[in-house]
Structure formats: structure tokens, C-alpha cells
Protein backbone atom coordinates (compact mmCIF):
# COMPACT_ATOMS: atom_id res chain seq x y z
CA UNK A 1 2.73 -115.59 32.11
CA UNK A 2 0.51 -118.13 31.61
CA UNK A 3 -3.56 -117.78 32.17
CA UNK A 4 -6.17 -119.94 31.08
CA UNK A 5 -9.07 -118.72 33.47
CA UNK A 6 -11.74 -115.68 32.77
CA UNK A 7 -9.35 -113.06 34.88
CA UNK A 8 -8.38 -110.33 32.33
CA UNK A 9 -5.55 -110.05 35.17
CA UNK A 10 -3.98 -112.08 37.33
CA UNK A 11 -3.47 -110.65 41.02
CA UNK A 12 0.62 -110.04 41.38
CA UNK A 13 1.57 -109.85 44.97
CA UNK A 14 4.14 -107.19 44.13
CA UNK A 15 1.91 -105.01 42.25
CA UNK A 16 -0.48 -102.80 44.45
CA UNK A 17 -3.83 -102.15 42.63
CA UNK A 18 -4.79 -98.74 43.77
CA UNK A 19 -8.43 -98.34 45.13
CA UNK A 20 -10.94 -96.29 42.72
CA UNK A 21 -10.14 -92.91 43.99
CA UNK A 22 -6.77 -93.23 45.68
CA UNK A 23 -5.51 -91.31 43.27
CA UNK A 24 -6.81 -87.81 43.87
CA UNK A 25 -4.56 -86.13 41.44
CA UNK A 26 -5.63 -87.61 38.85
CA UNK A 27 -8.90 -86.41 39.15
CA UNK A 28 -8.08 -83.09 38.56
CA UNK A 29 -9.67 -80.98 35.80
CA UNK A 30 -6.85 -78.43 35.16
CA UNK A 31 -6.65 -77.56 31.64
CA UNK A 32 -3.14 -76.29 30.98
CA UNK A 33 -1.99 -74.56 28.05
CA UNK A 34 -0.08 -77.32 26.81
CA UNK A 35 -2.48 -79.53 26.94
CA UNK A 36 -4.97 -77.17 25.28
CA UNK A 37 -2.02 -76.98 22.87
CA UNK A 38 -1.77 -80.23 22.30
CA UNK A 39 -5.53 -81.30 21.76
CA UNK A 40 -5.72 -78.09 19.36
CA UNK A 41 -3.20 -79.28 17.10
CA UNK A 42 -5.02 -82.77 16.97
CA UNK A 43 -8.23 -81.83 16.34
CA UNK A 44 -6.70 -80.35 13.19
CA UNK A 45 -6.28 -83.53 12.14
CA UNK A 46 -10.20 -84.28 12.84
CA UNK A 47 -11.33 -80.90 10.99
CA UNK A 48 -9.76 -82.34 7.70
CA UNK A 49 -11.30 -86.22 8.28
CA UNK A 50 -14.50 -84.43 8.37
CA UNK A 51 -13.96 -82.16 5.20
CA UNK A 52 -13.13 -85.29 3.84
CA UNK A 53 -16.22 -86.80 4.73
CA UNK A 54 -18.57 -84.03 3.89
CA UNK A 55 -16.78 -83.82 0.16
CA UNK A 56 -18.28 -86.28 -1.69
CA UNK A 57 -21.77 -85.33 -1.41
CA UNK A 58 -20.94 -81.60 -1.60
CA UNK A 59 -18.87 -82.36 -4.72
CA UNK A 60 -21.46 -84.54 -6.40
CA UNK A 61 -22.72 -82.55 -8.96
CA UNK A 62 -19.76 -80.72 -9.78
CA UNK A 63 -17.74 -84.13 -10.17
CA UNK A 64 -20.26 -86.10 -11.93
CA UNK A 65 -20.83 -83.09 -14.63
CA UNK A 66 -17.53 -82.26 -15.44
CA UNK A 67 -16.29 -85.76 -15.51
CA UNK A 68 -18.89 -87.58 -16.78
CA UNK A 69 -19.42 -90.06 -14.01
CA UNK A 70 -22.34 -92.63 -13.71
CA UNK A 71 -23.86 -93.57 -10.32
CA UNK A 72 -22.38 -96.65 -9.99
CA UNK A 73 -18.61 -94.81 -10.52
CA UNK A 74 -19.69 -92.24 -8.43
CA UNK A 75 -20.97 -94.69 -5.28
CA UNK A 76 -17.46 -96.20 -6.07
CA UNK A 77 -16.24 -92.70 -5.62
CA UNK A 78 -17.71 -91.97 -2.26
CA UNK A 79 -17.26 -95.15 -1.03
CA UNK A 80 -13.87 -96.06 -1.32
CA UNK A 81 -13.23 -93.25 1.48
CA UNK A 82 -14.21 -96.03 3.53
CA UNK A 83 -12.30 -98.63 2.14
CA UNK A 84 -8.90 -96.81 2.38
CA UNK A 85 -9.87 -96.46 5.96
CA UNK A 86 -10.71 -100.06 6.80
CA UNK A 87 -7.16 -100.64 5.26
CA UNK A 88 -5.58 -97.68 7.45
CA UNK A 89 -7.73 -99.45 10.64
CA UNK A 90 -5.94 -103.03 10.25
CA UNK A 91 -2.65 -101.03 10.86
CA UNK A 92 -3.97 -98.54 13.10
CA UNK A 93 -2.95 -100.02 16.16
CA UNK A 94 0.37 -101.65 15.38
CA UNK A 95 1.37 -98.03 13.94
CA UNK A 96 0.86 -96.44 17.17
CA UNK A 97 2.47 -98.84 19.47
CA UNK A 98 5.38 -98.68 17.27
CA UNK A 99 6.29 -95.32 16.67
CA UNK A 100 3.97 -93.30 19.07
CA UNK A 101 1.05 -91.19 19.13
CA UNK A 102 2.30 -88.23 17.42
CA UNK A 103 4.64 -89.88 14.69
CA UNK A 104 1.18 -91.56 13.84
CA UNK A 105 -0.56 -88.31 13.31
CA UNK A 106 2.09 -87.06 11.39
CA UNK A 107 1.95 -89.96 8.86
CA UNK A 108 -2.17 -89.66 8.67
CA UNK A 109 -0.94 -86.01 7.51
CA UNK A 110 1.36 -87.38 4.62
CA UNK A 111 -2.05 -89.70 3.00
CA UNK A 112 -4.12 -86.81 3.28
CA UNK A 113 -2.34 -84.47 1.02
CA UNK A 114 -1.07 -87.33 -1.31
CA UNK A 115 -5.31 -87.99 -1.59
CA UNK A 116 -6.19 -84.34 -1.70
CA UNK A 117 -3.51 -83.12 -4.62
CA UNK A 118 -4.89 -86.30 -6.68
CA UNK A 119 -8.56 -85.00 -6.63
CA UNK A 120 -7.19 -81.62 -7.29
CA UNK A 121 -5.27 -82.69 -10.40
CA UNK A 122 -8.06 -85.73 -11.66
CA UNK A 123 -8.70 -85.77 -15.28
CA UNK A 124 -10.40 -89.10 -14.94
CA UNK A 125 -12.33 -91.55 -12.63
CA UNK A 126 -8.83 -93.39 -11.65
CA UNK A 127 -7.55 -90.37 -10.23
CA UNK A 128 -10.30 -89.71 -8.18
CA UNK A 129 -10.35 -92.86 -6.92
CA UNK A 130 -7.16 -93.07 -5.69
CA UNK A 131 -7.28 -89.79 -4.05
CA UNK A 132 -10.00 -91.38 -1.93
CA UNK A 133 -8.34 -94.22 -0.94
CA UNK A 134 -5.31 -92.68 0.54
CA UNK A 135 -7.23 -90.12 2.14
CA UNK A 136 -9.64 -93.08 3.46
CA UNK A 137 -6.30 -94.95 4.42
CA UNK A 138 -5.23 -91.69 6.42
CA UNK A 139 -8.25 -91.69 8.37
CA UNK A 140 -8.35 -95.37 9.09
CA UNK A 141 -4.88 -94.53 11.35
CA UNK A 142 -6.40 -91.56 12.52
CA UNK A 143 -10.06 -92.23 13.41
CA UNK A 144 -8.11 -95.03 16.46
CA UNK A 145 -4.72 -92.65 17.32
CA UNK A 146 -6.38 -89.53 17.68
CA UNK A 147 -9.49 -91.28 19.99
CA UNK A 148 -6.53 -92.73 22.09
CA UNK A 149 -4.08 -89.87 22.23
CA UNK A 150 -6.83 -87.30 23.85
CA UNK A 151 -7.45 -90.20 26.21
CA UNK A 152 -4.53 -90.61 26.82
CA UNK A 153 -3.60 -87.23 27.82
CA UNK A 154 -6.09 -85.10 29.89
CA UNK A 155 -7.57 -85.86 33.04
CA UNK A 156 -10.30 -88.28 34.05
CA UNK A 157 -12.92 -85.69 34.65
CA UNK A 158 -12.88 -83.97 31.32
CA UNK A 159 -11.75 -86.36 29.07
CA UNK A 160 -15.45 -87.63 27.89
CA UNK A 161 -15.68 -83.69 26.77
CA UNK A 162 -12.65 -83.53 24.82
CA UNK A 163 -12.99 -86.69 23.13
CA UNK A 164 -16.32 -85.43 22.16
CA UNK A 165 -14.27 -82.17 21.04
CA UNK A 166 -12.65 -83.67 18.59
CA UNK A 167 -15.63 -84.79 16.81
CA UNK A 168 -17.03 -81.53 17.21
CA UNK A 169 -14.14 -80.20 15.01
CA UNK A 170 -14.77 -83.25 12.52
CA UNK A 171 -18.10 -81.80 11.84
CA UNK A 172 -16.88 -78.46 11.41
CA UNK A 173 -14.92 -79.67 8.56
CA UNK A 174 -18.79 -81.31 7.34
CA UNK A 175 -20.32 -78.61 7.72
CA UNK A 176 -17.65 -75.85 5.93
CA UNK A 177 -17.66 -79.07 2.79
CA UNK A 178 -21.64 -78.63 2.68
CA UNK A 179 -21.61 -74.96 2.49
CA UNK A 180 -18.63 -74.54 0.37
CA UNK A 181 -20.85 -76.61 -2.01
CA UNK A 182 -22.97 -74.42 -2.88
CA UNK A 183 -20.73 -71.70 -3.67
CA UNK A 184 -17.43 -72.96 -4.47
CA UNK A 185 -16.20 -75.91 -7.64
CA UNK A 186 -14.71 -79.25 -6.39
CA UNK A 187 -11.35 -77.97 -7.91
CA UNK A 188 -11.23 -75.72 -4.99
CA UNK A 189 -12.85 -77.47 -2.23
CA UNK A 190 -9.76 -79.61 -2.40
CA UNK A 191 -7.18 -77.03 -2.30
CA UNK A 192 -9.05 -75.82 1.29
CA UNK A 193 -8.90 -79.26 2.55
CA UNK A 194 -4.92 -79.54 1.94
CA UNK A 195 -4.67 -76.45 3.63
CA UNK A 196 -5.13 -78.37 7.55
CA UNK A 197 -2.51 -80.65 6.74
CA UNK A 198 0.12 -78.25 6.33
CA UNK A 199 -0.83 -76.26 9.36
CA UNK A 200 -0.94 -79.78 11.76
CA UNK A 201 1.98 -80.67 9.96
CA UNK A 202 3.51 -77.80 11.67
CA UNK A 203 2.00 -77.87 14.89
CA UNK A 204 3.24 -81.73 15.17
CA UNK A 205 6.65 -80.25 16.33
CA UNK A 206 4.98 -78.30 18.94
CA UNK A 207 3.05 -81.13 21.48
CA UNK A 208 4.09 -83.93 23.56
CA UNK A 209 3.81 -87.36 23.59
CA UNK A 210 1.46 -89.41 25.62
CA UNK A 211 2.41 -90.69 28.65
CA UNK A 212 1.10 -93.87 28.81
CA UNK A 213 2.71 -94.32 25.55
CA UNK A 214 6.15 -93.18 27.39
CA UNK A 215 5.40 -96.04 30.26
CA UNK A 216 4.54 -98.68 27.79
CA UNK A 217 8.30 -98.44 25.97
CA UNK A 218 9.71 -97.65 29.63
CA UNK A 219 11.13 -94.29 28.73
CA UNK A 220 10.29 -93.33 32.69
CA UNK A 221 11.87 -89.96 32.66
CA UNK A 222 10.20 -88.62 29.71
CA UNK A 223 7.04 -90.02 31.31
CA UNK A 224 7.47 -87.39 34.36
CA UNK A 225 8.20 -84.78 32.66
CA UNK A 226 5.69 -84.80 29.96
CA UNK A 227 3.08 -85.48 32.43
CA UNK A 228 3.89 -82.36 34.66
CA UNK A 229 3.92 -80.04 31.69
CA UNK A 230 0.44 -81.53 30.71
CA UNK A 231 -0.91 -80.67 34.52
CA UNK A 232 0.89 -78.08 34.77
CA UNK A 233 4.15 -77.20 37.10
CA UNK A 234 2.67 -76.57 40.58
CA UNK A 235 0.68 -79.75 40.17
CA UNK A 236 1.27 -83.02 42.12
CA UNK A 237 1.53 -85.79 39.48
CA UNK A 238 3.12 -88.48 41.20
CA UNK A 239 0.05 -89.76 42.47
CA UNK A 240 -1.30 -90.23 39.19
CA UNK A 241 2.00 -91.27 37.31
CA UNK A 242 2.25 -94.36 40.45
CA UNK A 243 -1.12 -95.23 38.93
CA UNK A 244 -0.41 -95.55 35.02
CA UNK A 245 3.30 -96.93 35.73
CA UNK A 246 1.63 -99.74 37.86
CA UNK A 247 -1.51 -100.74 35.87
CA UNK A 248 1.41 -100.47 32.28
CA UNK A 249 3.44 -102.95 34.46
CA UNK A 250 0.72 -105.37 34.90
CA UNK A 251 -0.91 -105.19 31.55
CA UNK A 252 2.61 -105.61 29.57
CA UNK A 253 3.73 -108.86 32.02
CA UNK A 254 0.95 -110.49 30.04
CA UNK A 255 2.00 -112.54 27.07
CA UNK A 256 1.91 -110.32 24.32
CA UNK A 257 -1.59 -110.06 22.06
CA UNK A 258 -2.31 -110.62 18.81
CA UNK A 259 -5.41 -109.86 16.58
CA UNK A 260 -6.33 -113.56 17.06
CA UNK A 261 -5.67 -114.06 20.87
CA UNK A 262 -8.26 -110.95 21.04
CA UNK A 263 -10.92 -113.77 20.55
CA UNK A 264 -9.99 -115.60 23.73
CA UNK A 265 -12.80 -115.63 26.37
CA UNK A 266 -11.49 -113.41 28.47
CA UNK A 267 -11.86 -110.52 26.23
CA UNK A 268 -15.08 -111.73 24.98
CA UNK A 269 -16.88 -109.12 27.53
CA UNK A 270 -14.83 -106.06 25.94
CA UNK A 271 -14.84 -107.24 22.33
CA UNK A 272 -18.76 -107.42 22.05
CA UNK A 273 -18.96 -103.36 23.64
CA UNK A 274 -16.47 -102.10 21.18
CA UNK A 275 -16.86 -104.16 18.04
CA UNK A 276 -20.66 -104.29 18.91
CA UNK A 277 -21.44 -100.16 19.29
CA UNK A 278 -19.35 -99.71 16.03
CA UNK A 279 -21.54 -102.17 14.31
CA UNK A 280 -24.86 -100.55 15.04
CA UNK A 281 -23.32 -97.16 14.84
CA UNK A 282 -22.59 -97.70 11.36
CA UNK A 283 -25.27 -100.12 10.17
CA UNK A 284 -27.64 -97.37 11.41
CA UNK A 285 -27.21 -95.46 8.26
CA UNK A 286 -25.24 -92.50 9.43
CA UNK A 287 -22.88 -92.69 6.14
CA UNK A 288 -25.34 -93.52 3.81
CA UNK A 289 -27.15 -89.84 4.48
CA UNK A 290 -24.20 -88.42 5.51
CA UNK A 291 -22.46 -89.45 1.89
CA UNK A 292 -25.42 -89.29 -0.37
CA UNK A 293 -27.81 -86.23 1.20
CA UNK A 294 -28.15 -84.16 -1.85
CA UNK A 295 -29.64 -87.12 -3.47
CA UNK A 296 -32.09 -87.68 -0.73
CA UNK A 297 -33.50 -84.65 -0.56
CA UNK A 298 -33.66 -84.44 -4.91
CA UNK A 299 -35.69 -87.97 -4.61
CA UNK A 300 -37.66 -86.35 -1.90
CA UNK A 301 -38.52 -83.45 -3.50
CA UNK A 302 -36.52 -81.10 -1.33
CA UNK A 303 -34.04 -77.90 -2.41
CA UNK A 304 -30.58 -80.09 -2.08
CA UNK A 305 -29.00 -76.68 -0.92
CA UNK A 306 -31.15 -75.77 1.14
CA UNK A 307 -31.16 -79.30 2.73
CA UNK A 308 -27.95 -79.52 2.92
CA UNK A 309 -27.30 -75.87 4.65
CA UNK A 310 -29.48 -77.04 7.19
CA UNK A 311 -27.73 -80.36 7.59
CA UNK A 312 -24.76 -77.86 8.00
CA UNK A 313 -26.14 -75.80 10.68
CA UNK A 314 -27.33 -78.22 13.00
CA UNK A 315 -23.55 -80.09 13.28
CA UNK A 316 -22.21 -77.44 15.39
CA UNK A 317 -25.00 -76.81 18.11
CA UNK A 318 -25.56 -80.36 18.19
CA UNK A 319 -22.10 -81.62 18.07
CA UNK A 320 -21.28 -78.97 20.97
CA UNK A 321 -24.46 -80.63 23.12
CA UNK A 322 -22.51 -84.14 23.01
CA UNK A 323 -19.45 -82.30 24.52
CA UNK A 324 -21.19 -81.08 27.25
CA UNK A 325 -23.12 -83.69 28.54
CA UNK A 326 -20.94 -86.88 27.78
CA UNK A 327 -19.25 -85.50 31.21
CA UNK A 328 -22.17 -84.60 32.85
CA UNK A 329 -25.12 -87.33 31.98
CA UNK A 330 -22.80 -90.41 31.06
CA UNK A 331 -22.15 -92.40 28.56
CA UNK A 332 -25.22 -94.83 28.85
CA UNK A 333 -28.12 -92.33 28.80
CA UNK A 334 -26.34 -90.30 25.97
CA UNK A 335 -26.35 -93.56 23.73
CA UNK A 336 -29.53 -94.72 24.73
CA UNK A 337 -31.17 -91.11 23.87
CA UNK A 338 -29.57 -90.60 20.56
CA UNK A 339 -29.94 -93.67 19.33
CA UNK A 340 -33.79 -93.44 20.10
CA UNK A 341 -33.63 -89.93 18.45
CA UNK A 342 -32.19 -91.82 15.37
CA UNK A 343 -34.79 -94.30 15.54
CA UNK A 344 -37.59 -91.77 15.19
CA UNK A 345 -35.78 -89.49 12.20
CA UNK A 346 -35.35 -92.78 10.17
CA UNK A 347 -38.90 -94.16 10.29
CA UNK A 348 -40.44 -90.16 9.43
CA UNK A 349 -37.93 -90.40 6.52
CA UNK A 350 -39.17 -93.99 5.82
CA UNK A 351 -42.73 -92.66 5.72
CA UNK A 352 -41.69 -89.93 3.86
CA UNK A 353 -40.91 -91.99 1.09
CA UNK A 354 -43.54 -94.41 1.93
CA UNK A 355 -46.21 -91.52 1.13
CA UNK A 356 -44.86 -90.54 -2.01
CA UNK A 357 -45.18 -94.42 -3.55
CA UNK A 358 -48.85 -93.76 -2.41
CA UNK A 359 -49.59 -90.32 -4.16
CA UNK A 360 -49.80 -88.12 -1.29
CA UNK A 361 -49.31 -84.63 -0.80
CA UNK A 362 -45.74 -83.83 -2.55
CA UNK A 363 -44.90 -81.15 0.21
CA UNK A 364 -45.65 -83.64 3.19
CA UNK A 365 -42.91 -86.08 1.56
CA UNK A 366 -40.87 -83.07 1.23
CA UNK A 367 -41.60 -82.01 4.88
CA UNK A 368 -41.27 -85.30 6.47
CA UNK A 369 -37.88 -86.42 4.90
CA UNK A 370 -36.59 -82.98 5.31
CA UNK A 371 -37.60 -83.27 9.41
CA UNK A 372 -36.45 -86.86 9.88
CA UNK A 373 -33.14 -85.94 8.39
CA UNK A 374 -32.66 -83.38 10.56
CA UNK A 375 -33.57 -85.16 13.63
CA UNK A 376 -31.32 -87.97 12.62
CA UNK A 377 -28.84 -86.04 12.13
CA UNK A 378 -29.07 -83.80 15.25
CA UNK A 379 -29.56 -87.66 17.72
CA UNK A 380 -26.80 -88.38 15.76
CA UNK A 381 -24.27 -86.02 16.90
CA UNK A 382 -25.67 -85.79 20.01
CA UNK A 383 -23.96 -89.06 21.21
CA UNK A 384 -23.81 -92.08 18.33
CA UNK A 385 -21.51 -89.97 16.42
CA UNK A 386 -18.05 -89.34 19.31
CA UNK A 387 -19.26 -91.51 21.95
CA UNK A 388 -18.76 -95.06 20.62
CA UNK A 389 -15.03 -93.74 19.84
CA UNK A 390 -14.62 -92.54 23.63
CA UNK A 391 -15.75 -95.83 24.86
CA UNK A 392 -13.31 -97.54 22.61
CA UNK A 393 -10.10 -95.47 24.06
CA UNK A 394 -11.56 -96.37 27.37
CA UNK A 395 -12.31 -99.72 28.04
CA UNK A 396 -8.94 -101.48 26.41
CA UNK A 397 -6.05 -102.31 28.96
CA UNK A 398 -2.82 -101.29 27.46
CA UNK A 399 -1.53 -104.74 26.62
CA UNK A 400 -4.23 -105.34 23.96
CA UNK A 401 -4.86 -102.09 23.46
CA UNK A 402 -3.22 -102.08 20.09
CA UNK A 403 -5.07 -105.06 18.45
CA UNK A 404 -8.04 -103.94 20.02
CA UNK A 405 -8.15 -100.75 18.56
CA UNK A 406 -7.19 -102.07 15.31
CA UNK A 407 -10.07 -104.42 15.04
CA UNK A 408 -12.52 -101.96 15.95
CA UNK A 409 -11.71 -99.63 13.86
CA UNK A 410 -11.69 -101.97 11.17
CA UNK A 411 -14.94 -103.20 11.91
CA UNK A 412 -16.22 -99.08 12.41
CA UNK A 413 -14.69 -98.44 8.85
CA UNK A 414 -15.82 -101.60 7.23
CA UNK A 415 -19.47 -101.69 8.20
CA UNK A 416 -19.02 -97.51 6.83
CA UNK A 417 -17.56 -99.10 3.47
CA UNK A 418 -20.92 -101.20 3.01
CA UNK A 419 -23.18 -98.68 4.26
CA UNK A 420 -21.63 -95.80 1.72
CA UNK A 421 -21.57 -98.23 -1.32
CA UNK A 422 -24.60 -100.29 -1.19
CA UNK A 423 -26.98 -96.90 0.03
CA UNK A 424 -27.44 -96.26 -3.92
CA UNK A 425 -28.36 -99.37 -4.36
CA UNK A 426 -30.75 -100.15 -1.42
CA UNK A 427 -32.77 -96.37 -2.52
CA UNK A 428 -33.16 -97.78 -6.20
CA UNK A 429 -34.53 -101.19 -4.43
CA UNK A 430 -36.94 -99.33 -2.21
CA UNK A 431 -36.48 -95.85 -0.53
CA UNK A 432 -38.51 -96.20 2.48
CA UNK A 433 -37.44 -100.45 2.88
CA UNK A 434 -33.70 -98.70 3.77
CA UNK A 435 -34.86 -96.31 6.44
CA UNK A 436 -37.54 -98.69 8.30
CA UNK A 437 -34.20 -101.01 8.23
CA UNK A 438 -31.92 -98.11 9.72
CA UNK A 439 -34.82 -97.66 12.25
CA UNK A 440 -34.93 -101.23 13.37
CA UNK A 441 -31.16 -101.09 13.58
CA UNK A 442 -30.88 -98.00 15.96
CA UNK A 443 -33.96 -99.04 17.60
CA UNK A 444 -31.76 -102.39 18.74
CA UNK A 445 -29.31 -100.01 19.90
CA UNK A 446 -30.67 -98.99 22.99
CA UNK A 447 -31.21 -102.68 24.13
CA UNK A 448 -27.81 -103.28 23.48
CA UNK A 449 -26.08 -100.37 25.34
CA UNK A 450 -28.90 -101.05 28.04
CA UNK A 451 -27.83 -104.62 28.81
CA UNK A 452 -23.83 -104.50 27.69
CA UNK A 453 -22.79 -101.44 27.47
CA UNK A 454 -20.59 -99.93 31.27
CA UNK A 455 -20.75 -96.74 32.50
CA UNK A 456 -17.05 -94.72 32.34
CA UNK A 457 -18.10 -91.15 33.62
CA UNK A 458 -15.63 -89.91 35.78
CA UNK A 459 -13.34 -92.73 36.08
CA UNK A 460 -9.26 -92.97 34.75
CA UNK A 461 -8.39 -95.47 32.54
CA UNK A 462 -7.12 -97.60 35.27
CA UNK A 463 -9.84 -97.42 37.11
CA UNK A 464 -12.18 -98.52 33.85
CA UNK A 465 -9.78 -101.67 33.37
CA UNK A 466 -9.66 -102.58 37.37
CA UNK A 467 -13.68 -102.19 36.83
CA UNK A 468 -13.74 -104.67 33.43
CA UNK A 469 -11.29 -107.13 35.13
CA UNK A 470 -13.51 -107.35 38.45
CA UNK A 471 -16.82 -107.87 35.81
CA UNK A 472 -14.73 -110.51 34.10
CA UNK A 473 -14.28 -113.24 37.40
């Protein structure tokens, strides 16, 4: 089909575009125990990316003792996590249109415990570095197919809070890597993070495919039945499977998408929100303290385990605040709020550091680092952290939904990759010039989310692309 105007769609007389709300069954919030199943053994997946995440600045001093590394090996170290993933990210997409949701999770599985076992047996930098890397390249596939699979499969008016969920779990894994640090050698912190692998390994065989996965290859049958054992057998799905059978219809008559036809006008709209959020996200300097945190708090004056610890205990309350109200207050004010929360933690560590050029009082630089941290942190996870990647499983009709997600995630992991390897760096060049930049950067964030960014509360995926096509004319 050829189109050359702004329409995202064009308007087939022979397929019926339901009106928002016609479809009361999907609305429902029923949460089955296959479903509940089925999002557990995912967010497996999740607790190890954030293990893996929280490992390299738990593991610093253990690492850079017994092996000998210098900073510069051991930003290399750290950062190539990211790396592997921006790899992992180009293929992302592809993967998971090919061979499915769950196949996809099951290969992110295979990288993980390739990268663990090769930082459990490292004798050398090499080693290590490779470990990362196909850990990072693991996550890369994972960060997009697990975002999209829990979209995928649970209804419209919970699926902001499981989404959210899953990054809940992620920092779970941060949080067990920070306190594990202080007790525990980096030997043996990587023999606990091969340990999820196995166990979603496992639990792979147990859950279903997703559904609109099942209408996008045709397989119609499987489509019904998977979707009533995800509601549940008393419910009325039929409703709700008309819905995602006609919207995969129309999306797939399109000419098929590429990376490069993703820079057509007509997805210009879509592109900016999801490539856009990601950008700020990251360039906001949630890696860079995320990564390097013992080291900030050293510079700063600060116990880095007791800094840490408390880094550790705020993940969970906080994380679990983003899963209740990304359902409840929206996706717009949660951005907006965290991001200003962001703002504020980066200029108090900014000033911080600022004081301490100046002479001041050593336990006010200690104090205000310590507090902007945690306030960071705690915006952070509040909604910057899950709700960029629940925007991104939203707002991408199925046809380019592939490409899309690629090319987000790319971008998400790239912009991570700088962030994580230039941080040393950018401390050594000034230590409060970094944080006054991650301030201006969040700061911008709010402007953009308040001009650009939709609401999606409450809405199913078809109704979210019906919306973006109508914005589009």
C-alpha cells in the first residue's frame, strides 16, 4: 500500500476501527494466575539485569584490588555493560518479531550466564570484559522484549503497574548487588547472579506467548486460546481479541518498515517521544551514580557503605511508589514530578562539591551529596526510571513496532554507554560542572514531556495508536 501523506493509517473501508471504549472487555483488571505466572517468570529476567547493573560499583574495590585494575580499565569495565546492550538493542526488535516473545527471553538467559561464568572464572582484565559485554548484549534484547511482552499481555487498566513491576524487581536485584557488597567477594556475587537464569530458564516452559505476537504471524487459534487462559475461562475475550485482530490487520497491510523508513514524517511525532524520553533519561546521569556511587560518596567524604546501603533501601519503597501511581496519576505528572525531583538532588550534589572546592564545612559536603543522592535516586525510581520504557511498549503500532523498539533501545543503551564511561572522566574535570549539567538536563525534561509527551492511562494499545494516528492528520 502506498502512502505518501502524514496519516500513520490509511482509513480501509473493510476494516471497522472500534470507538475508544467499545471494547469493554478489554478493560478488565482480572489478574489470573497465569498471567501472574507469566509476568513472575519475566521479571526474573529483570531481577538479574538489575544485579547486573548494581555489580560493578558493588564489586569495585574487590575487582580493582585483586586484579590490579586502573580507573581507566575499570570505567572500561563498568561501561561496556552498556555497550553489549546497545549491540543487543540493534537486534532487539528483529529478534522478537522473529521468533517470539518468549524464545527472546530465553536467549537473553543464554548471554547472561555465558557473561556471569566469565567474571566468575577472570584471571585478567580481558575476561572481565567480555563477561560484561555479553551480559550487556543480553540486556540490550531484554530491556525492549520484556517492556513489550508485559504490554502485551495484561489488561489496559493495570498494565502501567506491571510494567512498572518489572522495574521494581530490576532494582531488587540493585539493591541485593549493593548490600551483598559489603559483605560478600565479587567471586561470589557472580555465582548469585547465575543463579536467576537457571530458575527463568525453567520457568520459560511454563508461560504463554503473547497474543498480539500470535495475530501478527496469523496463528488465530493459538491467539484465542492463549488469550482466554490469560483472562481467565469465564471471561468474555472476543470483544477484545476483535480489537487486536483488527488494528494487527491494518498495521501489517502497510508496506513493511525498516530502521530507515522509521525516519519518514509520519512517524516523526512518535520517534521524538520515544527516542527523545530515552535521551534525557539517560543523559540525566542516572548511570553515572548508579555505576560509580561508592566513588561519589569517597570524593565526598561519605562512608561508601553506608551510602550505598542507603542507596539500597530507598529502591524498593520508591520503586513500589512508581507502581502504584503510574495507574492512578498518569504518565505525564509522574515524569514531570520525578524529573523535577532529579533536578533538585543533582544541583544539592553539585553544591556539594561546589563547597568543598571552597573550604567549607567537610560534613555539609558530606551531608549535601549524601541528601541529593538520595533524592535523585528516590525521583528517579519514582517515574524516570520504568516509565519511559512503558511509554515505549505503548505508543508503537505493530507494523513498526519492531524497528521502533530497536532504535530506542539503542539510543536508551547508547546514551547509558557514554554516560557510564565518560562519568570518571567528567568528576576528574570538575565534580560539581557534571551535576549542574545533569540538573540542566532533567530540568529540560519536564518541558519536554509537558509539550510532547501523550497521556496513555487507561487506554489499550489500540486505542493509544487510533489516538497517535488521529494527532498525526
Amino acid at each position: 500500500m502506498e502512502e505518501t501523506g502524514p496519516l500513520l493509517v490509511e482509513r480501509r473501508p473493510d476494516i471497522v476501527e472500534p470507538a475508544a471504549g467499545e471494547y469493554s472487555s478489554s478493560s478488565t483488571t482480572t489478574t489470573t494466575a497465569v498471567l501472574l505466572l507469566a509476568t513472575f517468570v519475566t521479571f526474573i529476567g529483570s531481577f538479574d539485569s538489575g544485579c547486573a547493573s548494581g555489580y560493578s560499583s558493588a564489586a569495585e574495590s574487590g575487582i580493582r584490588e585483586d586484579l590490579g585494575l586502573t580507573t581507566a580499565q575499570y570505567s572500561v569495565f563498568a561501561s561496556i555493560f552498556t555497550f553489549g546492550a546497545m549491540l543487543g538493542a540493534t537486534v532487539s526488535g528483529k529478534i522478537a518479531d522473529l521468533i517470539g516473545r518468549r524464545k527472546s527471553i530465553w536467549l537473553c538467559d543464554i548471554f547472561y550466564v555465558m557473561g556471569w561464568l566469565a567474571i566468575l572464572f577472570a584471571k585478567g582484565v580481558w575476561w572481565l570484559d567480555f563477561g560484561r559485554l555479553t551480559m550487556g548484549f543480553g540486556a540490550g534484547i531484554h530491556t525492549y522484549v520484556t517492556s513489550v511482552y508485559v504490554a502485551e499481555i495484561t489488561p489496559k487498566k493495570i498494565r502501567g503497574g506491571f510494567m512498572a513491576a518489572n522495574m521494581l524487581v530490576l532494582c531488587f536485584g540493585v539493591s541485593l548487588m549493593f548490600f551483598m557488597g559489603n559483605v560478600l567477594t565479587w567471586r561470589t556475587m557472580a555465582i548469585i547472579g547465575l543463579v536467576p537464569c537457571f530458575v527463568q530458564s525453567v520457568g520459560m516452559f511454563f508461560i504463554l506467548e503473547s497474543p498480539r505476537w500470535l495475530a501478527k504471524i496469523g496463528r488465530e487459534k493459538e491467539l484465542e486460546n492463549t488469550l482466554q487462559r490469560l483472562r481467565g475461562k469465564n471471561a468474555d475475550i472476543f470483544s477484545e481479541m476483535a480489537e487486536i485482530k483488527d488494528y494487527t490487520k491494518t498495521f501489517e497491510q502497510l508496506s513493511k518498515t525498516s530502521i530507515l523508513n522509521l525516519f519518514e514524517r509520519r512517524y516523526a511525532h512518535l520517534l521524538t517521544i520515544g527516542v527523545g524520553i530515552m535521551l534525557l533519561q539517560q543523559f540525566g546521569g542516572s548511570n553515572g551514580i548508579l555505576y560509580y556511587a561508592s566513588s561519589i560518596f569517597e570524593a565526598a567524604g561519605c562512608s561508601a557503605s553506608v551510602g550505598t546501603t542507603a542507596m539500597a533501601i530507598i529502591q524498593i519503597p520508591f520503586s513500589t511508589l512508581n507502581v502504584i501511581l503510574v495507574d492512578k496519576s498518569g504518565r505525564r505528572p509522574l515524569l514531570m514530578v520525578s524529573a523535577a525531583g532529579t533536578c533538585l538532588g543533582s544541583i544539592l550534589v553539585g553544591l556539594g562539591f561546589l563547597f568543598q572546592g571552597f573550604q567549607y564545612s567537610s560534613e555539609l559536603c558530606a551531608i549535601l551529596v549524601l541528601s541529593g543522592i538520595l533524592i535523585y535516586m528516590a525521583s528517579f525510581l519514582a517515574g524516570m526510571n520504568a516509565t519511559p520504557y512503558i511509554l515505549m511498549s505503548e505508543i508503537f503500532p505493530v507494523n513498526i513496532r519492531g524497528s521502533a523498539g530497536s532504535l530506542v533501545t539503542f539510543t536508551h543503551w547508547f546514551t547509558a554507554w557514554i554516560v557510564s564511561y565518560s562519568f570518571n572522566f567528567l568528576f576528574d574535570w570538575s565534580s560539581p560542572g557534571v551535576f549542574f549539567i545533569f540538573a540542566a538536563i532533567c530540568g529540560s525534561t519536564i518541558l519536554f514531556v509537558a509539550k510532547l509527551v501523550p497521556e496513555t492511562k487507561g487506554r489499550s494499545l489500540e486505542e493509544i495508536q487510533a489516538s497517535m494516528t488521529h494527532l498525526l492528520q
